[in-house]
C-alpha atoms as a PDB file:
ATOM      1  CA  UNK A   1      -8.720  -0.132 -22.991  1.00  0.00           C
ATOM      2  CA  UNK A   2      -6.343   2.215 -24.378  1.00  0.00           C
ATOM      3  CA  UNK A   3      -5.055   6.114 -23.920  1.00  0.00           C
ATOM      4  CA  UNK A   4      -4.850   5.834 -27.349  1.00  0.00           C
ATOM      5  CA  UNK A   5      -8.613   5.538 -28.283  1.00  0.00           C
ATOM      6  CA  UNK A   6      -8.710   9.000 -26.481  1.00  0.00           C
ATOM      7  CA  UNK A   7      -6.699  10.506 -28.964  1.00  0.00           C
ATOM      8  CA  UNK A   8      -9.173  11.969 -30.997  1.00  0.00           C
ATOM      9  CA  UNK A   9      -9.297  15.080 -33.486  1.00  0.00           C
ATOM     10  CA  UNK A  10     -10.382  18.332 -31.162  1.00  0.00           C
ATOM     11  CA  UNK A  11     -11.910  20.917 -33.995  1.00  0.00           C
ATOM     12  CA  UNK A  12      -8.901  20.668 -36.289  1.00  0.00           C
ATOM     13  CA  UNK A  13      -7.418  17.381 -37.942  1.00  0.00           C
ATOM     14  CA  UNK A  14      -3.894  18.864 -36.794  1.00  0.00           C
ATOM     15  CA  UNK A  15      -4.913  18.888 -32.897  1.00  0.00           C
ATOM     16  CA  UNK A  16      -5.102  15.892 -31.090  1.00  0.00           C
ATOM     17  CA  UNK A  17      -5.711  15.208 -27.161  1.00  0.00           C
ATOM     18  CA  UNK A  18      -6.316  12.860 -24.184  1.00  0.00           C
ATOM     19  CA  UNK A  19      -7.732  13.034 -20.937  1.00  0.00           C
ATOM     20  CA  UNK A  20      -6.782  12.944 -17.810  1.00  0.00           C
ATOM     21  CA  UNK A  21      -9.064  12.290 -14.747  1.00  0.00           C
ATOM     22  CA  UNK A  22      -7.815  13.696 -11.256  1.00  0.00           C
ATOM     23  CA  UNK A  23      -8.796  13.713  -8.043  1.00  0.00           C
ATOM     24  CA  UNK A  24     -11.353  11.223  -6.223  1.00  0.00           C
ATOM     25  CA  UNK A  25     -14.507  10.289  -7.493  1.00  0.00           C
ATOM     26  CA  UNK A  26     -16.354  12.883  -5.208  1.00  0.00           C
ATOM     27  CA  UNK A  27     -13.736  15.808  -6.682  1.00  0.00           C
ATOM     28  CA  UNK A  28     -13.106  14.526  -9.699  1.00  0.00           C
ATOM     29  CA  UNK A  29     -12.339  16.714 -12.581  1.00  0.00           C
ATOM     30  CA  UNK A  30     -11.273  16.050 -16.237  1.00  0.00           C
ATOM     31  CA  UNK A  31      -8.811  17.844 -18.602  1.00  0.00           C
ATOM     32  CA  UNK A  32      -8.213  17.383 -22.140  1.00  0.00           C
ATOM     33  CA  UNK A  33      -4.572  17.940 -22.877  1.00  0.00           C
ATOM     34  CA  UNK A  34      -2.832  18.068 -26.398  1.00  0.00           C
ATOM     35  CA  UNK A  35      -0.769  14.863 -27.504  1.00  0.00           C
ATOM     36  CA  UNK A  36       2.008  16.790 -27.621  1.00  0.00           C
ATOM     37  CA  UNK A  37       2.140  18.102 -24.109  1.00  0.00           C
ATOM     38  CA  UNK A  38       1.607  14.422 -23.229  1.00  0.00           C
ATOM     39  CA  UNK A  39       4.217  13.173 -24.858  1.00  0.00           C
ATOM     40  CA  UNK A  40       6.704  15.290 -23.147  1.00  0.00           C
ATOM     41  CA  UNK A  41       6.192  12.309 -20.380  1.00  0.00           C
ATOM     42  CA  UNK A  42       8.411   9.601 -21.957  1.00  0.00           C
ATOM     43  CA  UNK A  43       6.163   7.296 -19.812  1.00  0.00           C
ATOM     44  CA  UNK A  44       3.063   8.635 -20.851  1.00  0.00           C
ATOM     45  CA  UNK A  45       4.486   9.022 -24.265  1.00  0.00           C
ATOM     46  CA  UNK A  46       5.107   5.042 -23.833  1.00  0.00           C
ATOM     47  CA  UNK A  47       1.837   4.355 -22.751  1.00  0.00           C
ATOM     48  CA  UNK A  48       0.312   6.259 -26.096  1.00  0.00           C
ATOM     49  CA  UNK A  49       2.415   4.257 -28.650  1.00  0.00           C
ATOM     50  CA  UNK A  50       1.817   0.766 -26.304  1.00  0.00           C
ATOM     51  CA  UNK A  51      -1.134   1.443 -24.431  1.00  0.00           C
ATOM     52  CA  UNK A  52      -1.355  -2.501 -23.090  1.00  0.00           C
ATOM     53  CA  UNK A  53       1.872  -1.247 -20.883  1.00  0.00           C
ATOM     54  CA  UNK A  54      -0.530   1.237 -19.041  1.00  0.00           C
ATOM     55  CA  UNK A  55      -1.200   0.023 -15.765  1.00  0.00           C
ATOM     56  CA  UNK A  56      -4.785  -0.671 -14.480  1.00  0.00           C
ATOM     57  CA  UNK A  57      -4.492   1.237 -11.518  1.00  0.00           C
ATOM     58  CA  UNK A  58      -4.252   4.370 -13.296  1.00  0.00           C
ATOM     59  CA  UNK A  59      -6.945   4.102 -16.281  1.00  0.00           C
ATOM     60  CA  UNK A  60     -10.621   4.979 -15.880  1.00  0.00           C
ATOM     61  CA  UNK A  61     -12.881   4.793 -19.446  1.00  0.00           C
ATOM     62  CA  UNK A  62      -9.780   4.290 -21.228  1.00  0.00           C
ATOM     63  CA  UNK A  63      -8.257   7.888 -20.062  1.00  0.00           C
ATOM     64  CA  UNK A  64      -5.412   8.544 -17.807  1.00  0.00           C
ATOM     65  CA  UNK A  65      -6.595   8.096 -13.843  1.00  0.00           C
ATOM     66  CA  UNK A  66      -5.009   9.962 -11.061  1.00  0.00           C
ATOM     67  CA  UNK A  67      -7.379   9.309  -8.282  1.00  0.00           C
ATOM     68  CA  UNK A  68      -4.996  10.334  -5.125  1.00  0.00           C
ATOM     69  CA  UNK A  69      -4.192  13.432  -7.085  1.00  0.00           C
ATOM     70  CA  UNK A  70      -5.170  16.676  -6.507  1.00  0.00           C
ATOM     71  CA  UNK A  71      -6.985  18.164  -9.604  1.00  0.00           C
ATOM     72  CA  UNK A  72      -5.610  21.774  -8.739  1.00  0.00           C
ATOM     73  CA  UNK A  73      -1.356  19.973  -8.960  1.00  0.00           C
ATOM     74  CA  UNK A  74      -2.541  18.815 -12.536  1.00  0.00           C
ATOM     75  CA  UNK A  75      -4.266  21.618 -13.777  1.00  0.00           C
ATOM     76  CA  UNK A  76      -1.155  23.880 -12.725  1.00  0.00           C
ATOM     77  CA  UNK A  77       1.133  21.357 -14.216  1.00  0.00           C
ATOM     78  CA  UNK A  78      -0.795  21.170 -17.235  1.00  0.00           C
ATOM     79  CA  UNK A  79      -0.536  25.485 -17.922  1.00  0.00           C
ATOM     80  CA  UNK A  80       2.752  25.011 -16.820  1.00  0.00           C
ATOM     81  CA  UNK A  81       3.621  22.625 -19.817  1.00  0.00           C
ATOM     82  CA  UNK A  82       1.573  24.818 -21.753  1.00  0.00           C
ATOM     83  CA  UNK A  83       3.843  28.096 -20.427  1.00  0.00           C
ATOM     84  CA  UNK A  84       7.079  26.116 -20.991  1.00  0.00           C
ATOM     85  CA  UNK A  85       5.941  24.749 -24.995  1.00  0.00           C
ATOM     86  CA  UNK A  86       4.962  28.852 -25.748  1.00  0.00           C
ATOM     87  CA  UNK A  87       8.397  29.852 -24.174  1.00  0.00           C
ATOM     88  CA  UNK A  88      10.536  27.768 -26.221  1.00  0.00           C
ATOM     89  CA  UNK A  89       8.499  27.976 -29.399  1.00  0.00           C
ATOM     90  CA  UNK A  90       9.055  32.354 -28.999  1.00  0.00           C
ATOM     91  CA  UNK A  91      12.605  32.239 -27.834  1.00  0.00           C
ATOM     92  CA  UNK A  92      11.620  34.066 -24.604  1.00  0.00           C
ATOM     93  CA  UNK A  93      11.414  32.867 -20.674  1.00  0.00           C
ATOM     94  CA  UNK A  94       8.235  32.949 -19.091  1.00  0.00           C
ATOM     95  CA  UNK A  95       8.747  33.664 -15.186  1.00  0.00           C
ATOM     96  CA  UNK A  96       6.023  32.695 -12.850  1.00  0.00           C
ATOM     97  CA  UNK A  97       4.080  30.313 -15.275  1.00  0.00           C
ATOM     98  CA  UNK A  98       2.842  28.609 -11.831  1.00  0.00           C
ATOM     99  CA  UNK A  99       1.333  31.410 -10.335  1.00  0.00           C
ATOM    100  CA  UNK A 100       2.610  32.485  -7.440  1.00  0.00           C
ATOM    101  CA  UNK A 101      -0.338  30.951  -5.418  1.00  0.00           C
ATOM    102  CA  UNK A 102       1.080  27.810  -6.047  1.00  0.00           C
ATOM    103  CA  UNK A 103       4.287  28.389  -5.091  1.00  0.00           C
ATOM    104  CA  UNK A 104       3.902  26.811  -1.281  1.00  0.00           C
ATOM    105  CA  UNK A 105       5.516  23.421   0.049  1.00  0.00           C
ATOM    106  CA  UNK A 106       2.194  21.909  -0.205  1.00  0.00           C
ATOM    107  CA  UNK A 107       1.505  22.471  -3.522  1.00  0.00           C
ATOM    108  CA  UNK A 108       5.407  20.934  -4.524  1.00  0.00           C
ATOM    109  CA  UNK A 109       4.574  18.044  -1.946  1.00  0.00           C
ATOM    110  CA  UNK A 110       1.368  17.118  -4.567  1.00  0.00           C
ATOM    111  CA  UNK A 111       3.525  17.534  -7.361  1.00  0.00           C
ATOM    112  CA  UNK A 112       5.971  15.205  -6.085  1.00  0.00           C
ATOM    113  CA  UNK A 113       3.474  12.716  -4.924  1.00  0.00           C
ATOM    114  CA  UNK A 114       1.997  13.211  -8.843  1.00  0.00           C
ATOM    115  CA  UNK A 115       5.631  12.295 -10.347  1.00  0.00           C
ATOM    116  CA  UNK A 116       5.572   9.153  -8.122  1.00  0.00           C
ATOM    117  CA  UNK A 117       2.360   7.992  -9.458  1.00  0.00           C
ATOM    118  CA  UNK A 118       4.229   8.051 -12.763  1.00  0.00           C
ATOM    119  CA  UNK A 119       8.019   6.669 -11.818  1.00  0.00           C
END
């Protein structure tokens, strides 16, 4: 099993992505996210270039698993990413790129419990 095998060509040769499952099986959703946005993760980055180091507890059909994860804290972290990469490449800050639905302790209690699934 390897992240790696899901790194495969998305309708152009120059865009490549990997999933990532979240949420439990009974709310489970999958997104396909660009390598590039995963490699801002230097773990997950890691995990793409040695994909034996990935642990088993957090692969399902060779794709990143976050089972205890709320699919709603990835997707937002995922546009995020996707705000921040389009801010940098223009030169220009993006405010709000979370929404400001998200912007509740909940939603930064996920997100924390998200970053200790990765640390």
């Amino acid at each position: 099993m390897s992240i790696a095998n899901q790194l495969t060509p998305n309708h152009s040769p120059q865009i490549i992505t990997g999933t990532i499952i979240a949420g439990p099986e009974d709310n489970e959703q999958s997104f396909q996210v660009r390598k590039e946005l995963l490699e801002i993760s230097p773990i997950i980055k890691g995990w793409i270039e040695e994909p034996d180091s990935m642990p088993l507890s957090i692969r399902k059909n060779d794709c990143l698993y976050f089972k205890g994860c709320d699919p709603n804290v990835v997707r937002a972290l995922i546009q995020y990413l996707e705000m921040e990469e389009l801010s940098f490449k223009s030169g220009c800050l993006i405010d709000g790129a979370l929404g400001t639905a998200q912007l509740d302790p909940i939603f930064y209690v996920r997100i924390y419990k998200l970053a200790l699934v990765l640390a």
